[in-house]
Protein backbone atom coordinates (compact mmCIF):
# COMPACT_ATOMS: atom_id res chain seq x y z
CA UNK A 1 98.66 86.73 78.71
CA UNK A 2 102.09 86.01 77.55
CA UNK A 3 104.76 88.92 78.52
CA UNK A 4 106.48 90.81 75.84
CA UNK A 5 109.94 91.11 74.92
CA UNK A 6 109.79 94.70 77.45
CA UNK A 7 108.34 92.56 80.65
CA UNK A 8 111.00 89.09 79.46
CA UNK A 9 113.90 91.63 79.49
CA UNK A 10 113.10 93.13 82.72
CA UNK A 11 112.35 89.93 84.40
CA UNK A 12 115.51 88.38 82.82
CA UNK A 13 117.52 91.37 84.35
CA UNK A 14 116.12 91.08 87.94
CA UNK A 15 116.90 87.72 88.19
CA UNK A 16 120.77 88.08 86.81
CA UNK A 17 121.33 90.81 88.72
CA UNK A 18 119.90 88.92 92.19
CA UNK A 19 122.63 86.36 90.61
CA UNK A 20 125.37 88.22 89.45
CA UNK A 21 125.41 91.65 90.41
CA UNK A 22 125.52 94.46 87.88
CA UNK A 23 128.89 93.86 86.66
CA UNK A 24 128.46 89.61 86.15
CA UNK A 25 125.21 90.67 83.99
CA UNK A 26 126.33 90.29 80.18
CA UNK A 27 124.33 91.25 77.22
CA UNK A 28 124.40 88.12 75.36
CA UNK A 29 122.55 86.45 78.79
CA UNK A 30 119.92 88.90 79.34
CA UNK A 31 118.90 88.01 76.14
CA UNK A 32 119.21 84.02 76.14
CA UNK A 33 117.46 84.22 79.21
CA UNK A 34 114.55 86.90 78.02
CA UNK A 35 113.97 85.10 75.09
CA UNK A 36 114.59 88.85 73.15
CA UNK A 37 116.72 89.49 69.95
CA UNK A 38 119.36 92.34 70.72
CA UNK A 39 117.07 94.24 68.28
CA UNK A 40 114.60 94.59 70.92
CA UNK A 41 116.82 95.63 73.85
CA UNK A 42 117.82 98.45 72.02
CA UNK A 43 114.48 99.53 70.83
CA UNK A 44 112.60 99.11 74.04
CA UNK A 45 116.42 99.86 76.44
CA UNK A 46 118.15 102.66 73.43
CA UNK A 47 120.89 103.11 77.01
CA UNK A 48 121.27 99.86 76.94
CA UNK A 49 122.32 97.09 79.58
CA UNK A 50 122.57 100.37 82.05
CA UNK A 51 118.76 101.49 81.31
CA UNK A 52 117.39 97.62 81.22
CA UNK A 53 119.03 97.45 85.02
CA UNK A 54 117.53 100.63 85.99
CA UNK A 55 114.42 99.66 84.76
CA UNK A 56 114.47 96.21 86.58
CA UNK A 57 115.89 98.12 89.90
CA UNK A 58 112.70 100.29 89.84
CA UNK A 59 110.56 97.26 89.03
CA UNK A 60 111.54 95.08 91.43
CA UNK A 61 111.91 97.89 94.26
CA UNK A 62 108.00 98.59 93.24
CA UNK A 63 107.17 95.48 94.19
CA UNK A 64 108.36 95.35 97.22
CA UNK A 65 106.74 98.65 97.72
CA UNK A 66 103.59 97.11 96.92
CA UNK A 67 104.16 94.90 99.58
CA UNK A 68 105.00 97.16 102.33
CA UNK A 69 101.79 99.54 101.24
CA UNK A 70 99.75 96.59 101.15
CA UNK A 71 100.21 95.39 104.48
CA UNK A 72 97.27 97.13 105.96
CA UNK A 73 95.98 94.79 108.48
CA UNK A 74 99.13 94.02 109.74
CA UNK A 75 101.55 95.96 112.36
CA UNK A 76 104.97 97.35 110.84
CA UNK A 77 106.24 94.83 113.07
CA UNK A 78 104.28 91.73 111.98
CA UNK A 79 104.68 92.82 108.55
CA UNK A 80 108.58 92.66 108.81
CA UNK A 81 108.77 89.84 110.73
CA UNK A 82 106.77 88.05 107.93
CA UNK A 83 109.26 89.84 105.49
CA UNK A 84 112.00 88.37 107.06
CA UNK A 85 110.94 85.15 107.61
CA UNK A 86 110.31 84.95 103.93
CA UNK A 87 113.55 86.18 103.34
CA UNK A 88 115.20 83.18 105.77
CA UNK A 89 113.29 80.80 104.12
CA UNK A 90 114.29 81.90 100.35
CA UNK A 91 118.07 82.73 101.12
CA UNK A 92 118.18 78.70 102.74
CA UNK A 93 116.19 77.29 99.27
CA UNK A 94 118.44 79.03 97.23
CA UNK A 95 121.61 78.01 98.73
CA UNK A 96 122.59 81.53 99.29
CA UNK A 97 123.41 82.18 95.71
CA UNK A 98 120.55 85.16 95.13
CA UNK A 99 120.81 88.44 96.53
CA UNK A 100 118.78 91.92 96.61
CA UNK A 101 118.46 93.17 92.71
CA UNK A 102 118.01 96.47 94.57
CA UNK A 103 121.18 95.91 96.35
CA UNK A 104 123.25 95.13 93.87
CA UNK A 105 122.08 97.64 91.66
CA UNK A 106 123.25 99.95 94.80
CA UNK A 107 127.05 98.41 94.40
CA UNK A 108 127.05 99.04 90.25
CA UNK A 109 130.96 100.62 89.17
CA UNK A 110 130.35 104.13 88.97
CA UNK A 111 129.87 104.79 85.33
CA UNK A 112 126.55 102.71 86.20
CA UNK A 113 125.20 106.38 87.96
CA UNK A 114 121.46 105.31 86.37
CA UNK A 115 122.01 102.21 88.27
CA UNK A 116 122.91 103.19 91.51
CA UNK A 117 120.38 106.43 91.25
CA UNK A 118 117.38 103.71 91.28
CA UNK A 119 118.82 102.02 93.68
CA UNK A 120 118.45 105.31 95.82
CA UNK A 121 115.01 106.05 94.88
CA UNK A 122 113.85 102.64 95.56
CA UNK A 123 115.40 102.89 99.21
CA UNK A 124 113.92 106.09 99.63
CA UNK A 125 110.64 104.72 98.67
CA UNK A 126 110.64 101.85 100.91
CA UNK A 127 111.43 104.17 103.62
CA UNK A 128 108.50 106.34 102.95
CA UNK A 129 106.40 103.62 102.57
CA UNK A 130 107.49 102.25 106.07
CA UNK A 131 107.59 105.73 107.32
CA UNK A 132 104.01 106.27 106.99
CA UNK A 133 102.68 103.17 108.42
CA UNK A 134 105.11 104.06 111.54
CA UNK A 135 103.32 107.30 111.34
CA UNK A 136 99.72 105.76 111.59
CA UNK A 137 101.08 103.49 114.49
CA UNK A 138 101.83 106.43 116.59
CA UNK A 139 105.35 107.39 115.76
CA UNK A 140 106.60 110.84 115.18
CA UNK A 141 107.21 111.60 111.66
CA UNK A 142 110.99 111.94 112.43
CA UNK A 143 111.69 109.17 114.45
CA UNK A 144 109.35 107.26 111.79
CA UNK A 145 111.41 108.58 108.72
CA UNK A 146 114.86 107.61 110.96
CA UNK A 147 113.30 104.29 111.75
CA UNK A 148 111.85 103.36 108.39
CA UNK A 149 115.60 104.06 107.17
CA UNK A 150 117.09 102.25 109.73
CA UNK A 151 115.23 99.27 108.82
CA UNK A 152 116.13 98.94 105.38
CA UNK A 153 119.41 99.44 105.93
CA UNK A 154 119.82 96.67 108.83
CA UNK A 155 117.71 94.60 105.94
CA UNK A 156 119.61 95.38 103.52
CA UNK A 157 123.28 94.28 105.05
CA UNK A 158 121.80 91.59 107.06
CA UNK A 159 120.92 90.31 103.79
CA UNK A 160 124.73 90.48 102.17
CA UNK A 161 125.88 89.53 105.34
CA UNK A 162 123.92 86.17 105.14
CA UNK A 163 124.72 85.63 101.60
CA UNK A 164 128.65 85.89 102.17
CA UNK A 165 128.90 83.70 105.05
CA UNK A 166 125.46 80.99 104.27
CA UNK A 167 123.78 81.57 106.73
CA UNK A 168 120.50 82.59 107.55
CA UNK A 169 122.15 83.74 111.83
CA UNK A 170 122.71 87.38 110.32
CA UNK A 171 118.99 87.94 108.88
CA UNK A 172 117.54 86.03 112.64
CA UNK A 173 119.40 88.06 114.43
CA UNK A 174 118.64 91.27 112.52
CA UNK A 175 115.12 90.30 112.97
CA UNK A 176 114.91 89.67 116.44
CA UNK A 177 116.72 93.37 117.15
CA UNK A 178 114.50 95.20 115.25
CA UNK A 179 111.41 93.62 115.79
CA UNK A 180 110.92 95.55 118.96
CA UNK A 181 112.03 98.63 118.02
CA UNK A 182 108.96 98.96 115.64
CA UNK A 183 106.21 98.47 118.06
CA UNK A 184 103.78 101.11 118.10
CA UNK A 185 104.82 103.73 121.04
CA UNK A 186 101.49 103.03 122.94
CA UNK A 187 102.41 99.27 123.47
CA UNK A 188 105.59 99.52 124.62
């Protein structure tokens, strides 16, 4: 089923944004590269370029979330360690030019508030989401919740840190600290 001009906008915006950041995102590219008149922006977006990014910040933090909930079989710590190694591989392929969407949406100027408020509630989902598999693995809720937010954020700069120097050392060595800090209580 072929998306609509909704779905191409969003898509279009993630991918900018992982590009560009919120401020190197124009108009006139999020719709060359959605395929969408400006008529439809504004009737599915009436905010805007602001309310398109939010949209794609929530989106694309979603799926993630998806991912983390959907790790059921696997430990919090085989889970990340798969999510990094993912994350190695694709920042190498790439040539270091694509960052977090959720990120960036996190360093929008500050008349972006929409912006940087998904941006929030996507790293506060994450962290529940993390949070309560800790939980299940034996971890208090509180050190779970610190944890959980922990991890994102060590993600979540390893990830810039990688980008600005090309190199995949700060997202290996992230990994290999925090993979042992998320092994269940019992097995340590």
């Amino acid at each position: 089923m072929a998306q609509g001009p909704r779905s191409r906008l969003i898509s279009a915006a993630i991918e900018l944004v992982r590009e560009k950041g919120v401020e190197g995102t124009g108009l006139t590219e999020l719709l060359e590269r959605g395929c969408t008149a400006r008529r439809s922006l504004y009737q599915h977006f009436p905010g805007g370029k602001h309310e398109l990014i939010e949209a794609s910040t929530l989106a694309a933090g979603r799926f993630i979330e998806s991912g983390i909930r959907g790790a059921e079989g696997a430990s919090v710590a085989e889970g990340m360690a798969a999510f990094f190694d993912g994350s190695i591989s694709n920042a190498a392929a790439t040539g270091f030019r694509l960052g977090c969407p959720v990120g960036a949406a996190a360093l929008a100027p500050a008349d972006a508030a929409i912006v940087i408020d998904a941006a929030g509630t996507t790293f506060a989902s994450w962290s529940a989401a993390l949070a309560e598999h800790l939980v299940r693995e034996g971890h208090s809720p509180e050190a779970a919740a610190s944890l959980a937010g922990f991890v994102v954020s060590s993600y979540e700069g390893a990830l810039m840190h990688a980008r600005a120097t090309r190199s995949t050392e700060p997202l290996e060595q992230t990994k290999q600290h925090l993979l042992p800090l998320l092994t269940a209580p019992a097995a340590r």
